[in-house]
Protein backbone atom coordinates (compact mmCIF):
# COMPACT_ATOMS: atom_id res chain seq x y z
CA UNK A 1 237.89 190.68 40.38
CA UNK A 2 236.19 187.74 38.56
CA UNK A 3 235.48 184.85 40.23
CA UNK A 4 237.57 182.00 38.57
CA UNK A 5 234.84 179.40 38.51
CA UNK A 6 232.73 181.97 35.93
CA UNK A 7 235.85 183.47 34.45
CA UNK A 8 235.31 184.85 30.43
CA UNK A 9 238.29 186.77 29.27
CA UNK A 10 236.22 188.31 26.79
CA UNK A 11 234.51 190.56 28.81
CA UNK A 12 238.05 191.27 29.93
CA UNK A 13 239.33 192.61 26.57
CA UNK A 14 240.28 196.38 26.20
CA UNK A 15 238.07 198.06 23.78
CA UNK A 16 240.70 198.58 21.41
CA UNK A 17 240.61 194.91 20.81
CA UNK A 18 237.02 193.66 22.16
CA UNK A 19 235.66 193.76 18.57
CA UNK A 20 238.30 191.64 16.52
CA UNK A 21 236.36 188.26 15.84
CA UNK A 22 240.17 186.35 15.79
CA UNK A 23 241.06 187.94 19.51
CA UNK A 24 237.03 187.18 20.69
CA UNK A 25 237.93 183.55 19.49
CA UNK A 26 241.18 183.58 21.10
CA UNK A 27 239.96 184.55 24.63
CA UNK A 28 236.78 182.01 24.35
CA UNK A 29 239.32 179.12 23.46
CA UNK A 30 241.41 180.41 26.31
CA UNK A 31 238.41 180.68 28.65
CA UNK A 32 237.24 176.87 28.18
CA UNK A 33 241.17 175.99 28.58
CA UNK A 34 241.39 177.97 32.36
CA UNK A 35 237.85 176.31 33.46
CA UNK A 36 239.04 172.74 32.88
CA UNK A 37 242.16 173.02 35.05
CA UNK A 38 239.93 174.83 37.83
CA UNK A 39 237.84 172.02 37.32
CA UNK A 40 240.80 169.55 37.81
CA UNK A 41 242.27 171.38 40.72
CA UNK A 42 238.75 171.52 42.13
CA UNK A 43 238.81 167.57 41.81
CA UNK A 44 242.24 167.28 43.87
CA UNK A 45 241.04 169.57 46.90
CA UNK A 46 239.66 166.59 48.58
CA UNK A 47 238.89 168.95 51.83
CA UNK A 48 236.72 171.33 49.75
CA UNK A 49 233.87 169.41 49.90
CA UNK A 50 234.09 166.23 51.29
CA UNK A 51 229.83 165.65 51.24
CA UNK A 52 230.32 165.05 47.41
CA UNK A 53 232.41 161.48 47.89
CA UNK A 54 230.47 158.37 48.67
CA UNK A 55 231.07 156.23 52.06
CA UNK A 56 233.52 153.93 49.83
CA UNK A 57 235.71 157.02 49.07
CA UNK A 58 235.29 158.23 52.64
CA UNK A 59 236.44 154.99 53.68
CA UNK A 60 239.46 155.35 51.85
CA UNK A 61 240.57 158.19 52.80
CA UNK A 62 240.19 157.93 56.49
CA UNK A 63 242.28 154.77 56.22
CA UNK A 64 245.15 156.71 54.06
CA UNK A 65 244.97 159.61 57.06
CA UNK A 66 245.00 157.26 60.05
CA UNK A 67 241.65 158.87 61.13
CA UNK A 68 241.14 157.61 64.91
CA UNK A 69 237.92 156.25 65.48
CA UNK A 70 236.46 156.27 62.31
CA UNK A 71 233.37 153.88 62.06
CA UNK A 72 231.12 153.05 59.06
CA UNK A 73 227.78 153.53 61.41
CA UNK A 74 228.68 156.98 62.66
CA UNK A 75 226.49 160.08 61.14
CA UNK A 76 228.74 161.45 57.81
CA UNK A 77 229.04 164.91 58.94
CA UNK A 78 231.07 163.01 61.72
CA UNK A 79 232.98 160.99 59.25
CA UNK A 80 233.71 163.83 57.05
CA UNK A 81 234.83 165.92 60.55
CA UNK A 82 236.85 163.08 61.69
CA UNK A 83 238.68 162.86 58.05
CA UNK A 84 239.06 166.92 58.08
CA UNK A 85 240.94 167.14 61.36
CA UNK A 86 243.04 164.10 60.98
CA UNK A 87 246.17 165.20 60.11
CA UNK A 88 246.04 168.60 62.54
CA UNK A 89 244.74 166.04 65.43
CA UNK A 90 248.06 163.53 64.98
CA UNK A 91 250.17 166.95 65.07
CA UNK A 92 248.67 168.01 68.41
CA UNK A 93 247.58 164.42 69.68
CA UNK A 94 248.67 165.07 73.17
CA UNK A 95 247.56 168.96 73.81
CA UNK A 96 244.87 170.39 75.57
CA UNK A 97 243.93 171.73 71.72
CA UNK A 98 243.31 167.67 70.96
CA UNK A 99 241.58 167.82 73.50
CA UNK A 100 238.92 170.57 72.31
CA UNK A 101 239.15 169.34 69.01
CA UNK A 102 237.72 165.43 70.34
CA UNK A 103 235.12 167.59 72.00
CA UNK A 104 233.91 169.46 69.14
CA UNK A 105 234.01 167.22 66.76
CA UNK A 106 230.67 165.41 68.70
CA UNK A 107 229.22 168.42 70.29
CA UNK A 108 229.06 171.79 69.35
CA UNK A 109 228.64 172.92 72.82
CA UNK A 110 231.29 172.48 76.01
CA UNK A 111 234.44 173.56 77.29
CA UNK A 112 237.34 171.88 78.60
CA UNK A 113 238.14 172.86 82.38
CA UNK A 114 241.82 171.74 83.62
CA UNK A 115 242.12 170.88 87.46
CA UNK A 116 243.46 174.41 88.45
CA UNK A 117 239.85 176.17 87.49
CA UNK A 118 238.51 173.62 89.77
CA UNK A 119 240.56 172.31 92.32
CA UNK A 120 241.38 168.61 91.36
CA UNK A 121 244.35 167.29 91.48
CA UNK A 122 247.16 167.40 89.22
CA UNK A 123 246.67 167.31 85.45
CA UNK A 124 243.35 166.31 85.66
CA UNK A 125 240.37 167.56 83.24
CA UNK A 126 236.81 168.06 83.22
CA UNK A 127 234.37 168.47 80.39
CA UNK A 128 231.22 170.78 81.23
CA UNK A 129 228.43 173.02 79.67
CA UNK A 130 227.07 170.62 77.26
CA UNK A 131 223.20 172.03 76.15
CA UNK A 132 222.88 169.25 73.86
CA UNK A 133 220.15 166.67 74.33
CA UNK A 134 222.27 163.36 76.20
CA UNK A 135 219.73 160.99 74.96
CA UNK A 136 222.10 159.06 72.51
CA UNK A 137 224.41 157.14 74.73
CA UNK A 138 226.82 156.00 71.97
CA UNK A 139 227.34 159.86 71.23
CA UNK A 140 228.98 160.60 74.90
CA UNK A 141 230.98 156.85 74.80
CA UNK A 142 232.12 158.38 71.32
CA UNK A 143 233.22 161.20 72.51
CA UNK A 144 235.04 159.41 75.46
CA UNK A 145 237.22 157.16 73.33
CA UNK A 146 238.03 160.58 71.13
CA UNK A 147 239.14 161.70 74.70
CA UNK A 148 241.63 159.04 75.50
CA UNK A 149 243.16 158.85 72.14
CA UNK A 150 243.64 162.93 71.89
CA UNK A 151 244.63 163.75 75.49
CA UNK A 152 248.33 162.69 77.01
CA UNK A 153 248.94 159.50 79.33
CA UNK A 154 249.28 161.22 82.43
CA UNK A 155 246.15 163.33 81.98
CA UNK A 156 242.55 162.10 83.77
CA UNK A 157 239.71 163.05 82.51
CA UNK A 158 236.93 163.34 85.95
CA UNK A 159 233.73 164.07 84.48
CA UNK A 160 231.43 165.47 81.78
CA UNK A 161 228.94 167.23 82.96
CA UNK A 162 224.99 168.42 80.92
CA UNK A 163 223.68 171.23 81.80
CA UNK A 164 219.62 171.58 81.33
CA UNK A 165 217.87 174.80 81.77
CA UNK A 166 213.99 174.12 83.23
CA UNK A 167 211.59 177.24 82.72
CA UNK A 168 208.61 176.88 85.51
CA UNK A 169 206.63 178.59 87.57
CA UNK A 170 205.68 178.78 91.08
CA UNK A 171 202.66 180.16 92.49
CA UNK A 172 202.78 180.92 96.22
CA UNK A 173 199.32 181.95 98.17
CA UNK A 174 199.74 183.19 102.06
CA UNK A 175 196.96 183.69 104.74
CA UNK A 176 196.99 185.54 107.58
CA UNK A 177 194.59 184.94 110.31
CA UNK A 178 193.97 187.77 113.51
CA UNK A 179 193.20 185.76 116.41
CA UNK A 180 192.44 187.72 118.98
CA UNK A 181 191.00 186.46 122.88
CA UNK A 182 189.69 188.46 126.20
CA UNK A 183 189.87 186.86 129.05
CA UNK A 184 188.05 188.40 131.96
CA UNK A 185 188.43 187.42 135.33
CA UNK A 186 185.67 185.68 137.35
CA UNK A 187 185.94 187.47 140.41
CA UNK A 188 184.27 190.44 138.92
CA UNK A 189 188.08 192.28 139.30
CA UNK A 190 188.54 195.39 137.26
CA UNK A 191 191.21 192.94 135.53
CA UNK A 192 191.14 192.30 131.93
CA UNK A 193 193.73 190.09 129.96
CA UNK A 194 193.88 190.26 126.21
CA UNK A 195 196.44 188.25 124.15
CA UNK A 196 196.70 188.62 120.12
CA UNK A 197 198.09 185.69 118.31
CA UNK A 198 198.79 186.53 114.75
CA UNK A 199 199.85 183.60 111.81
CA UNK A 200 200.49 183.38 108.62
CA UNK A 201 200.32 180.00 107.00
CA UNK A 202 199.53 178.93 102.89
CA UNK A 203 196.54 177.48 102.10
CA UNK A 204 195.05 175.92 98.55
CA UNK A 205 190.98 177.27 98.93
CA UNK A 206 188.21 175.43 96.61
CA UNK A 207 186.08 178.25 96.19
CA UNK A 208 182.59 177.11 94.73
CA UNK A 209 179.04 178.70 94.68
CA UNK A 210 175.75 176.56 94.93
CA UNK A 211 172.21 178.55 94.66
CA UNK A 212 169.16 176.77 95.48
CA UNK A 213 165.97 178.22 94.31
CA UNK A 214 162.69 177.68 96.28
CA UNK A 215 159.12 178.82 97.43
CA UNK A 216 158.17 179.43 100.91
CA UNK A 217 154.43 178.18 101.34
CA UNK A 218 152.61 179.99 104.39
């Protein structure tokens, strides 16, 4: 199947007809006819690619949708996200889906976990398992306010929670020292007392070598 965007009839032709000069005409004319309205219709999918409009345009449109939370200083692969899920956000404004959809549209990472998985109380939410770096405070206030305007009025949200994963290592060292002790009695008695203590402690050893060279005169 051709692809519409580098459609040419002529190569479509049967061969009865694929010579004629008046039918090659024909199906260029007709070619050059079928790009222009792809072209058009390309020009009314506004969602197709939303990267080609300027911030003016952007602005625009996020006023005709409604878009909640839209701001000029936010990243445009926000703004554009924001603009794309407008009108399915207003349609679920309310559900947990809003919900996930507030969440996703500032991290990529994260779940939402409702108070049953966790044992709050009633209809309250948590957001965990963010792996993305926290360091931009306005990001997790962001995604806050996209929180409270998505989720329902009797809903709570309790937390949202980073999670970091540390790689380190640990080095452990262990000594163990025989201590042992006879005891014999002063009396000259064939008595004998031995006691063995044995511990086991960790130590850090500095373990250095000095040699000294010299001459012994006689």
């Amino acid at each position: 199947m051709n692809d519409l965007n580098t459609l040419d009839l002529a190569s479509l032709l049967p061969s009865s007809i694929a010579d004629d000069e008046e039918v090659q005409a024909l199906a260029k004319v007709v070619t050059q006819k079928l790009l222009d309205i792809n072209d058009g219709i390309n020009a009314l999918l506004l969602w197709k690619n939303l990267s080609r409009y300027d911030d003016a345009t952007l602005l625009h449109l996020a006023w005709e949708l409604h878009t909640d939370l839209y701001e000029e200083d936010l990243s445009k692969e926000t703004r554009e996200q924001l603009i794309r899920s407008s009108i399915l956000w207003h349609m679920k404004k309310g559900t947990l889906y809003s919900v996930k959809l507030a969440l996703h549209t500032v991290f990529k990472t994260g779940e939402v976990e409702e108070w049953p998985a966790y044992g709050a109380a009633p209809y309250h939410f948590r957001i965990q398992g963010l792996t993305e770096p926290a360091q931009d405070e306005n990001k997790t206030l962001q995604l806050v306010q996209l929180v409270q305007q998505s989720k329902n009025l009797r809903s709570w949200l309790d937390s949202i929670e980073f999670e970091r994963q540390l790689n380190g290592g640990y080095f452990i060292g262990a000594g163990i020292m025989d201590d042992e002790e006879i005891v014999t009695s002063s009396n000259l008695k064939d008595e004998f007392v031995f006691s063995q203590s044995l511990g086991i402690g960790a130590s850090i050893m500095d373990d250095s070598e000095v040699s000294v060279n010299g001459s012994i005169v006689l």
